[in-house]
PDB file of N, CA and C in Angstrom:
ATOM      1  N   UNK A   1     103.041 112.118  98.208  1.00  0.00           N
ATOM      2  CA  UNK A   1     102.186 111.696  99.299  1.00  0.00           C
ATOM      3  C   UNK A   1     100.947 111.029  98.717  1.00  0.00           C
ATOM      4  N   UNK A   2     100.770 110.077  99.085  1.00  0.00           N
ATOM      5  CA  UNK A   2      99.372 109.358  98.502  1.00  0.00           C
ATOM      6  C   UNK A   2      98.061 109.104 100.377  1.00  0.00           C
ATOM      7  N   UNK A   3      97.675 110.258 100.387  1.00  0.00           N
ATOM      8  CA  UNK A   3      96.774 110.608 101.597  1.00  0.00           C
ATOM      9  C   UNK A   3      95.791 109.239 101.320  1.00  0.00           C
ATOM     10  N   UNK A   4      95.163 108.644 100.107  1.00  0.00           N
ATOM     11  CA  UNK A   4      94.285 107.808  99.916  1.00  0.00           C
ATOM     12  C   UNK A   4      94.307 106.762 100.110  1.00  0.00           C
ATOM     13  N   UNK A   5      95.937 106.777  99.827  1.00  0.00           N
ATOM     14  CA  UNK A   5      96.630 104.754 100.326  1.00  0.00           C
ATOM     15  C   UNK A   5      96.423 104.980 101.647  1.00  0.00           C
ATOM     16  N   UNK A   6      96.670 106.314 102.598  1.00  0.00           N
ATOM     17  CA  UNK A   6      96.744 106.050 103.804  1.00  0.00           C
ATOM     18  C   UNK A   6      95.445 106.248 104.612  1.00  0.00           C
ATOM     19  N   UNK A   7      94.352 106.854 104.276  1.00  0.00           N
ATOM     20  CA  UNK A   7      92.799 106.168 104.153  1.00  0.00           C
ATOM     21  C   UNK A   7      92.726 105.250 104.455  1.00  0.00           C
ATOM     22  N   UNK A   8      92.870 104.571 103.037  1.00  0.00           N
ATOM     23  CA  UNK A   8      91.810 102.762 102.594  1.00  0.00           C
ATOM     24  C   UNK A   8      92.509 101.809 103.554  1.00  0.00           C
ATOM     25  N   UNK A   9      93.973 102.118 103.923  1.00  0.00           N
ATOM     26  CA  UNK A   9      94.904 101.270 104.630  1.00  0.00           C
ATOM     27  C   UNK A   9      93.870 101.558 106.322  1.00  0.00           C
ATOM     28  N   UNK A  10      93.749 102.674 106.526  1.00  0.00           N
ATOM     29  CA  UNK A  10      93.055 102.423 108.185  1.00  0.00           C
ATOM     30  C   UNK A  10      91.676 101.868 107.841  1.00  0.00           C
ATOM     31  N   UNK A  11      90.800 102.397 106.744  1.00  0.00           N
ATOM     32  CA  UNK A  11      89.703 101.897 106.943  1.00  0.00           C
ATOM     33  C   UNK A  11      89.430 100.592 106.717  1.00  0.00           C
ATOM     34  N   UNK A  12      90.297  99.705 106.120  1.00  0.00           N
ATOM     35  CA  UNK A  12      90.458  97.838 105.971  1.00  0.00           C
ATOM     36  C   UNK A  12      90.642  97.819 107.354  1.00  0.00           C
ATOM     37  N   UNK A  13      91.937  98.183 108.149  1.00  0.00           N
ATOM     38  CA  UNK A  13      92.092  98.046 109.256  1.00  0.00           C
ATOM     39  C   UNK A  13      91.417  98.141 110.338  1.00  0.00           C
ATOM     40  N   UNK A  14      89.936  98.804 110.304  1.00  0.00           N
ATOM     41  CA  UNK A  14      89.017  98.943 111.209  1.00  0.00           C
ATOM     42  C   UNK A  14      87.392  98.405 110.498  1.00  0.00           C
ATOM     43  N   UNK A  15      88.497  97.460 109.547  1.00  0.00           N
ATOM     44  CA  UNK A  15      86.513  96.218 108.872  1.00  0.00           C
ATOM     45  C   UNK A  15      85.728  97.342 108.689  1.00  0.00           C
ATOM     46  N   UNK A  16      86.448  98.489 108.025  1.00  0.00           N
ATOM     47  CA  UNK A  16      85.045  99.140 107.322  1.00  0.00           C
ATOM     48  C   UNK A  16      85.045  99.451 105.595  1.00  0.00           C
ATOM     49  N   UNK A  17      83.367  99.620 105.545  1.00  0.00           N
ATOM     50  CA  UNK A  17      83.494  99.284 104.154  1.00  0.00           C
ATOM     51  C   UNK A  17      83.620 100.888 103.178  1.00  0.00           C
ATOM     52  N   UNK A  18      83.772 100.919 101.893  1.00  0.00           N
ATOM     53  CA  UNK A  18      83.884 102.441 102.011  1.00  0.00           C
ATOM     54  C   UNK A  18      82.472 103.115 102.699  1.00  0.00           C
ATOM     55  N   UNK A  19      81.075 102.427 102.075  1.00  0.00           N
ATOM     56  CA  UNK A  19      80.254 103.184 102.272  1.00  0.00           C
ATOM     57  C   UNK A  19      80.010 103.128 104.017  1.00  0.00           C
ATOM     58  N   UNK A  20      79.770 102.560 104.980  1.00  0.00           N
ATOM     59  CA  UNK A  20      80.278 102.783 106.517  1.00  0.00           C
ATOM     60  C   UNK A  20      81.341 104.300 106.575  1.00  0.00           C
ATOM     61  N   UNK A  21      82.949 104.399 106.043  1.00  0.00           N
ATOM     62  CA  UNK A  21      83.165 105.005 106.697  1.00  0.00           C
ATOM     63  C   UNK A  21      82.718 106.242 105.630  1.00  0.00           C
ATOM     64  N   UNK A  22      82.391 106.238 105.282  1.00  0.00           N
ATOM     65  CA  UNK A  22      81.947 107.844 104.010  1.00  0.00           C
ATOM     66  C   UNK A  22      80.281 108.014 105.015  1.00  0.00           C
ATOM     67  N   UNK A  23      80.013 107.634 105.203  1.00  0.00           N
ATOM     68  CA  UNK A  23      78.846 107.543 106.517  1.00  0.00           C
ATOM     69  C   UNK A  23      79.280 108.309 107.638  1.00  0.00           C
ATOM     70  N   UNK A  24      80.002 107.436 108.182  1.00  0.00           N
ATOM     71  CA  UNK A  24      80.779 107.968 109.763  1.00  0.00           C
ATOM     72  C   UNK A  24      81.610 109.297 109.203  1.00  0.00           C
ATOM     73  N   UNK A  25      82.026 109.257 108.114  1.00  0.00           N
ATOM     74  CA  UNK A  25      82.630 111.150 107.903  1.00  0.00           C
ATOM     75  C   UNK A  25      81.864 112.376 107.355  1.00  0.00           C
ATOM     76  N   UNK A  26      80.759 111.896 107.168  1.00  0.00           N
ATOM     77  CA  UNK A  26      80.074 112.475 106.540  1.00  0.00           C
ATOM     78  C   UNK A  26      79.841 113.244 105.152  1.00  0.00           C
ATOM     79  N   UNK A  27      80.508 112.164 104.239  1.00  0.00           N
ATOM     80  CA  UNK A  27      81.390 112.597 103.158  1.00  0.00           C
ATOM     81  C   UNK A  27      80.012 111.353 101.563  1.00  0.00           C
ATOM     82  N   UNK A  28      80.486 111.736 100.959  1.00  0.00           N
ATOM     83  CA  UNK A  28      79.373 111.254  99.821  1.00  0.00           C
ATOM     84  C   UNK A  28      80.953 109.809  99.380  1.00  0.00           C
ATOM     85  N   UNK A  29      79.883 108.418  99.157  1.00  0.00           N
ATOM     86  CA  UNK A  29      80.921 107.341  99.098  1.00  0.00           C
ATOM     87  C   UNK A  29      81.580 107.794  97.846  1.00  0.00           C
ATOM     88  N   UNK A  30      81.460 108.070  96.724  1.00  0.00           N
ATOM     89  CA  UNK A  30      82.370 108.475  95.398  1.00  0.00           C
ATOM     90  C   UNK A  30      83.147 109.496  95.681  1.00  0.00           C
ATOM     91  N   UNK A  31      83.095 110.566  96.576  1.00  0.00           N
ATOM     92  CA  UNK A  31      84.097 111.441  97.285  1.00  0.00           C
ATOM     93  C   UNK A  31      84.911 110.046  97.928  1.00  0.00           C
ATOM     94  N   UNK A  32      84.615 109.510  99.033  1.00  0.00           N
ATOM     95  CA  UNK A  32      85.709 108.562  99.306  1.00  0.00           C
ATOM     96  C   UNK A  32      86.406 107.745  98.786  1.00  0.00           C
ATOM     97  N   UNK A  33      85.861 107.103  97.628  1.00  0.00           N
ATOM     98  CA  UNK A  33      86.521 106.246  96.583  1.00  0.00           C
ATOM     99  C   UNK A  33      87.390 107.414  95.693  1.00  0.00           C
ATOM    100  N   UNK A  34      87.163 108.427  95.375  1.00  0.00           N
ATOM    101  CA  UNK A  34      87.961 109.584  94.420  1.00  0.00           C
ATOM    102  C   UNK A  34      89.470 109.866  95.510  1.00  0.00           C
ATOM    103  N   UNK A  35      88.987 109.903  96.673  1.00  0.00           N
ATOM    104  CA  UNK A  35      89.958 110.007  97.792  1.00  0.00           C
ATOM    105  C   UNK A  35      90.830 109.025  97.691  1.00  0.00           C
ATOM    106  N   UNK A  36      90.093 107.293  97.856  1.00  0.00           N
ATOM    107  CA  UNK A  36      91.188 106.362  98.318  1.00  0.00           C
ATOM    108  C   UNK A  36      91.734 106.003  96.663  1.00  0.00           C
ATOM    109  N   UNK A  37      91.490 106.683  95.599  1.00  0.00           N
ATOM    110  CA  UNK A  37      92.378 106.342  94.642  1.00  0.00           C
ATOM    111  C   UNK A  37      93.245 107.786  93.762  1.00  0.00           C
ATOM    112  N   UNK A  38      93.111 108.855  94.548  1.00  0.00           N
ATOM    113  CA  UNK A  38      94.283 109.440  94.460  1.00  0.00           C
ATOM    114  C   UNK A  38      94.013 111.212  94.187  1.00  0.00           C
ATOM    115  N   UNK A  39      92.885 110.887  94.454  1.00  0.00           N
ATOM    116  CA  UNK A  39      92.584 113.057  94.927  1.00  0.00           C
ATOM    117  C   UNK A  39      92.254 112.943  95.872  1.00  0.00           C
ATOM    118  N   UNK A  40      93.180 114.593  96.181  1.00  0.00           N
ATOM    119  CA  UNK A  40      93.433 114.953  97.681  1.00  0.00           C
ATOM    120  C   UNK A  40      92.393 115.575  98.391  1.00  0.00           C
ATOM    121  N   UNK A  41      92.084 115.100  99.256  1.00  0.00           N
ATOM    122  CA  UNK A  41      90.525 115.574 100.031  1.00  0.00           C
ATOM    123  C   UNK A  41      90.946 117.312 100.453  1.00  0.00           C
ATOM    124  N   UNK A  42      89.803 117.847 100.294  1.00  0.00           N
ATOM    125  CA  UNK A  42      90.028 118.531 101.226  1.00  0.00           C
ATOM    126  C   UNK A  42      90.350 119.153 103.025  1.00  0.00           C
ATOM    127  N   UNK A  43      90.863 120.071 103.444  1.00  0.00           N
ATOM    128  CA  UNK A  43      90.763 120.292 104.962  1.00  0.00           C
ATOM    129  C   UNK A  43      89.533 119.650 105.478  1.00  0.00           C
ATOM    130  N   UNK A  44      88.438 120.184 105.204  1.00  0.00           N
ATOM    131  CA  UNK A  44      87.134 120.004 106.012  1.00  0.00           C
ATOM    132  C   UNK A  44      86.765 118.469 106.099  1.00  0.00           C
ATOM    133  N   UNK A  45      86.841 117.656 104.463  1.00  0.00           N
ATOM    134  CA  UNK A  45      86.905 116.791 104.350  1.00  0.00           C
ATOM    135  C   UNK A  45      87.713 115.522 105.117  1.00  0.00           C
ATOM    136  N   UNK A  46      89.283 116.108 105.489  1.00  0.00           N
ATOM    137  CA  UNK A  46      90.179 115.324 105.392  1.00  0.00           C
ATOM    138  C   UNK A  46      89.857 115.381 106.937  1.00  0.00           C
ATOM    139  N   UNK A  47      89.518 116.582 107.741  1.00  0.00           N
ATOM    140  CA  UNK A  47      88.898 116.445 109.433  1.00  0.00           C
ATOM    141  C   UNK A  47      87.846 115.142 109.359  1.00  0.00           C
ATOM    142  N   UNK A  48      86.886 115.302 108.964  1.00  0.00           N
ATOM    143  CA  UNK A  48      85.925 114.125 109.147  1.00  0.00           C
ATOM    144  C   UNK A  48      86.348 112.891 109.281  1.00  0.00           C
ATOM    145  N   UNK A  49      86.820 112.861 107.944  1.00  0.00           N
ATOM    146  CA  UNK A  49      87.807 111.075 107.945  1.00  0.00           C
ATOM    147  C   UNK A  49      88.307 110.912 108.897  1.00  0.00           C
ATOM    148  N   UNK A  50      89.520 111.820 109.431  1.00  0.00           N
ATOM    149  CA  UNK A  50      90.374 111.294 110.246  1.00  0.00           C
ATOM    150  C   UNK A  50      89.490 111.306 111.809  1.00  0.00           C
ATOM    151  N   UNK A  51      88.283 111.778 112.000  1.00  0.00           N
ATOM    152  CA  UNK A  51      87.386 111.618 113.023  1.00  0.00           C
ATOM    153  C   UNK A  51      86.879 110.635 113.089  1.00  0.00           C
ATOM    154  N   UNK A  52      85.979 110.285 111.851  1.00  0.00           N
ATOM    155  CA  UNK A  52      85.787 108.851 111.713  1.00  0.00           C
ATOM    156  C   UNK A  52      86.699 107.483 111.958  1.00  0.00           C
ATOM    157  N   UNK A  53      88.030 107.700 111.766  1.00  0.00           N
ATOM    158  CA  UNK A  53      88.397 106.658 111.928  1.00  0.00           C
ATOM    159  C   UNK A  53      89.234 106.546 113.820  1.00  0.00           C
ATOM    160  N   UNK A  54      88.886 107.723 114.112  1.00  0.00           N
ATOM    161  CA  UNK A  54      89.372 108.026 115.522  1.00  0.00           C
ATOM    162  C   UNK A  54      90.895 108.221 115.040  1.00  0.00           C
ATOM    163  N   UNK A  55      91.595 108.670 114.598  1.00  0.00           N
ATOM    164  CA  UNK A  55      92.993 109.067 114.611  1.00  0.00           C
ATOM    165  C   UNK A  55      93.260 110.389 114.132  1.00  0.00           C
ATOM    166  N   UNK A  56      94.595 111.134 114.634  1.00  0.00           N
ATOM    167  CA  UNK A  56      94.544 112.222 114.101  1.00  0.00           C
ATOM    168  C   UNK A  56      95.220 112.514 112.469  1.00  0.00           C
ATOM    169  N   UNK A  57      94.378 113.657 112.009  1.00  0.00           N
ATOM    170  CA  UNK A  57      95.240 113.966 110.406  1.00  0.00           C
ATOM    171  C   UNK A  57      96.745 113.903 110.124  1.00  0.00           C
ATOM    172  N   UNK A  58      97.354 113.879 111.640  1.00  0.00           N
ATOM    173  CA  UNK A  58      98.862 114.037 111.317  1.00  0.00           C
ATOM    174  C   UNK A  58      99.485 112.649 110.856  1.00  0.00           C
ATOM    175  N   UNK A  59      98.659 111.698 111.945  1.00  0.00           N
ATOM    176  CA  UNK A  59      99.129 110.550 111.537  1.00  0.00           C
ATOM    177  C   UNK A  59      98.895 109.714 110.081  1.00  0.00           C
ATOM    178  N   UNK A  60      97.563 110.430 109.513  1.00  0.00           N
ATOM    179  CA  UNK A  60      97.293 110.467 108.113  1.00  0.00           C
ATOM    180  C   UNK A  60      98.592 110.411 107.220  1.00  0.00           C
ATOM    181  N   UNK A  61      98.997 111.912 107.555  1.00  0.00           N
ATOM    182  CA  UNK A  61     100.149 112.421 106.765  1.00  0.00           C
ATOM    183  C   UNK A  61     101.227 111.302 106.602  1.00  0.00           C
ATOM    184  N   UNK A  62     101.659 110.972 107.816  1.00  0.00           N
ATOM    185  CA  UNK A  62     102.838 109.946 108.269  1.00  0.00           C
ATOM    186  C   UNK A  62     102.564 109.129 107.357  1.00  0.00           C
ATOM    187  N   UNK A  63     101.354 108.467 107.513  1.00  0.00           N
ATOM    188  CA  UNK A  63     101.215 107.302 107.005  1.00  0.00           C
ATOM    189  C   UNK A  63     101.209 107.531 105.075  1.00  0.00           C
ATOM    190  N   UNK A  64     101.066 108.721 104.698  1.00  0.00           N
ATOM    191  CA  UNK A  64     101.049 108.753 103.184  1.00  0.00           C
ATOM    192  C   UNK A  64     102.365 109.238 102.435  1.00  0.00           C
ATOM    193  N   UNK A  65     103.307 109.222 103.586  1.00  0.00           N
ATOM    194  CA  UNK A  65     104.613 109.545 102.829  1.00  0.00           C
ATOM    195  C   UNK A  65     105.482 108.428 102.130  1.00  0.00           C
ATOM    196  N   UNK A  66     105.358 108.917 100.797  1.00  0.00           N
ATOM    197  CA  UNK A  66     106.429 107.640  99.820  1.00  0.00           C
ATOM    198  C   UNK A  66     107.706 107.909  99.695  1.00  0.00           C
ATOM    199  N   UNK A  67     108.249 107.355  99.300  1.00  0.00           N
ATOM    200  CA  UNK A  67     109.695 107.491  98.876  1.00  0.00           C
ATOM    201  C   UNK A  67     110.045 108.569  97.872  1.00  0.00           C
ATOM    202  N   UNK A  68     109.342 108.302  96.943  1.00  0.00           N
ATOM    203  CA  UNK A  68     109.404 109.654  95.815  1.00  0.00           C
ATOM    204  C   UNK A  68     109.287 111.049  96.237  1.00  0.00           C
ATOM    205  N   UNK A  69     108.952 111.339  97.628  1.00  0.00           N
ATOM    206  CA  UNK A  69     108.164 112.370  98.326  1.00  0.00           C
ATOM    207  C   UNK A  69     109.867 112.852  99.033  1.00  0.00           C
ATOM    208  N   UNK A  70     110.473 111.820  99.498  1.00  0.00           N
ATOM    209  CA  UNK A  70     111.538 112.356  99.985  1.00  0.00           C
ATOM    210  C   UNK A  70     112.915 112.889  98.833  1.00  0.00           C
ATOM    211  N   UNK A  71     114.129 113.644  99.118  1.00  0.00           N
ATOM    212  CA  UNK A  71     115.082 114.382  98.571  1.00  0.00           C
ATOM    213  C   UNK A  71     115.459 112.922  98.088  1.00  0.00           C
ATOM    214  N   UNK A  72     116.122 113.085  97.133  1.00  0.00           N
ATOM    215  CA  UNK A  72     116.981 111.575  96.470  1.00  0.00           C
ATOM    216  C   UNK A  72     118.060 111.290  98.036  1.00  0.00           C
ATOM    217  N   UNK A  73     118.768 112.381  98.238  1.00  0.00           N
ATOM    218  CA  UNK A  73     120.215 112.002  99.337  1.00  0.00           C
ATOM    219  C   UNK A  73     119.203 111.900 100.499  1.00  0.00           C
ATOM    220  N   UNK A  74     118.171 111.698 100.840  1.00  0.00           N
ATOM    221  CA  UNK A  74     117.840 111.123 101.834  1.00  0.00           C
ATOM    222  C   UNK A  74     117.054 109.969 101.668  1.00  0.00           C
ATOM    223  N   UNK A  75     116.653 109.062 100.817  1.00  0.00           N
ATOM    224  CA  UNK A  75     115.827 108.216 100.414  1.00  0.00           C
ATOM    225  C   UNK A  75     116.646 107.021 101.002  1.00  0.00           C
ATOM    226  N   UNK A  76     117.778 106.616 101.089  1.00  0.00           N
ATOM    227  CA  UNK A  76     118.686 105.662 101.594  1.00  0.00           C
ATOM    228  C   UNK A  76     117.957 106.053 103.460  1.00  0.00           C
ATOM    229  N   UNK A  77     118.213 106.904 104.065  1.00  0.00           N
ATOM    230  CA  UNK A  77     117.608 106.803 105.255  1.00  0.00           C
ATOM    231  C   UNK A  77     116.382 106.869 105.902  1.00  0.00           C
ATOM    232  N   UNK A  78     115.364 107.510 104.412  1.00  0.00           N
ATOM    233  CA  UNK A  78     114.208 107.024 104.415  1.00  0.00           C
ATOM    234  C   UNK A  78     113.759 105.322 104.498  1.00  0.00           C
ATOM    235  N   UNK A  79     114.299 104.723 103.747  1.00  0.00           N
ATOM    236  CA  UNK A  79     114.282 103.487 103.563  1.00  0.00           C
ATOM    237  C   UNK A  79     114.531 103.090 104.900  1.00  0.00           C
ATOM    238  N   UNK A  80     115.371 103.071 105.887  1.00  0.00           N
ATOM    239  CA  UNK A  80     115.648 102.193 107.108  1.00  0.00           C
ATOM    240  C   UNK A  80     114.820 102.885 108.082  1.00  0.00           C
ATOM    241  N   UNK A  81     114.292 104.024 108.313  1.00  0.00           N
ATOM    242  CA  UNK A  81     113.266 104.719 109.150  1.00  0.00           C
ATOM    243  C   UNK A  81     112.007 104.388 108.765  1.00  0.00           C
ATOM    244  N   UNK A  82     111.539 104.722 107.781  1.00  0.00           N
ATOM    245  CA  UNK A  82     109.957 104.264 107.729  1.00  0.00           C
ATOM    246  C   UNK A  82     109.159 103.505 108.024  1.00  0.00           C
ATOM    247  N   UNK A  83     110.006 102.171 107.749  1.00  0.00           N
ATOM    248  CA  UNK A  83     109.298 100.424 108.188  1.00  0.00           C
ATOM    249  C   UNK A  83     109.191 100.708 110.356  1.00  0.00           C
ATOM    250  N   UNK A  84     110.335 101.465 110.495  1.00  0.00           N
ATOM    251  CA  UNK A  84     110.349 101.584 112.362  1.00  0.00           C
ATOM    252  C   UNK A  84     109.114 102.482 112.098  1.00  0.00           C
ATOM    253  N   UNK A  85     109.019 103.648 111.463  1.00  0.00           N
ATOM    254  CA  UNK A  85     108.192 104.625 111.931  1.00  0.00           C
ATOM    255  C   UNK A  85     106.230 103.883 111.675  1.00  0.00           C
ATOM    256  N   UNK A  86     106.528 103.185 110.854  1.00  0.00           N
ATOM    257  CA  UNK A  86     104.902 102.250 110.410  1.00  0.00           C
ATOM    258  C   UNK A  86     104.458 101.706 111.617  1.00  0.00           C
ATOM    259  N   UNK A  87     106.093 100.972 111.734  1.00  0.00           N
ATOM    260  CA  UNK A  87     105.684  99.854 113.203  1.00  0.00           C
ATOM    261  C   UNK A  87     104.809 100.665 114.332  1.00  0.00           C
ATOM    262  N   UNK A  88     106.174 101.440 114.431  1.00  0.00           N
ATOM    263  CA  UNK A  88     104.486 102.393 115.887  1.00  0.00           C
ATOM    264  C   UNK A  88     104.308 103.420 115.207  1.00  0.00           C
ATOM    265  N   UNK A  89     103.399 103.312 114.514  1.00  0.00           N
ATOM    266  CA  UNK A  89     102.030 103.935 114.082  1.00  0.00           C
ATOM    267  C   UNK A  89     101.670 102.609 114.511  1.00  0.00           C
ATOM    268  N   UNK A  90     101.231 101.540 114.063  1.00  0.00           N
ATOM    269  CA  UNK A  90     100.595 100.347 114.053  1.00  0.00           C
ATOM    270  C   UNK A  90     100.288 100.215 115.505  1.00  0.00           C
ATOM    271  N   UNK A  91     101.381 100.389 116.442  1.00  0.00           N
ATOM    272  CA  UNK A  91     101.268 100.110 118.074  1.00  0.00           C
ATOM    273  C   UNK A  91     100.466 101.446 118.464  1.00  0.00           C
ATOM    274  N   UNK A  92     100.149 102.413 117.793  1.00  0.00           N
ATOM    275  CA  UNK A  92      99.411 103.706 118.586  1.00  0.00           C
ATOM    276  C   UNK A  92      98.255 103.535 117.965  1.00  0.00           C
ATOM    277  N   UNK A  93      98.234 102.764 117.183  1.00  0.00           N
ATOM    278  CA  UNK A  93      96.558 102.658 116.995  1.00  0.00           C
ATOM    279  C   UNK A  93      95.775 100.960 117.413  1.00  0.00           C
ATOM    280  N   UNK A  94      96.531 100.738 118.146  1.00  0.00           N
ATOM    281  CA  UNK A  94      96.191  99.399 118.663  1.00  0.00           C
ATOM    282  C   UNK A  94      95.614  99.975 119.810  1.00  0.00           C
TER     283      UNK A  94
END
């Protein structure tokens, strides 16, 4: 799971810069940059963000699941689900 790709990916998506949304979460900007390049925030932490950016943590999750994350015998149906499952995410945050 890379939680940080799925961060930096909403916060481009809502024209913000790190230091804006490390602002709006109330989080120190080198905590957010340590975040969007690959340590895992904490609970308390990982609430704020996902407040800040108005979406919930679950959809966080969704959005940080890789391929490597799934069983090998399911990675073939990972592959044809995910790109659908991105798409609406993309339409629920429109």
């Amino acid at each position: 799971m890379n939680v940080g790709k799925a961060i930096k990916e909403l916060r481009k998506e809502q024209k913000l810069s790190q230091t804006d949304l490390a602002e709006k979460a109330n989080v120190a900007q080198t905590t957010l940059s340590q975040i969007e390049n690959g340590k895992r925030p904490g609970i308390e932490t990982l609430k704020n963000i996902s407040a800040a950016l108005q979406v919930p943590e679950s959809l966080i999750y969704v959005m940080s699941i890789e391929k490597g994350d799934v069983p090998l015998e399911k990675q073939m149906l990972y592959e044809k689900l995910f790109p659908v499952i991105m798409e609406l995410v993309k339409q629920v945050l429109k």
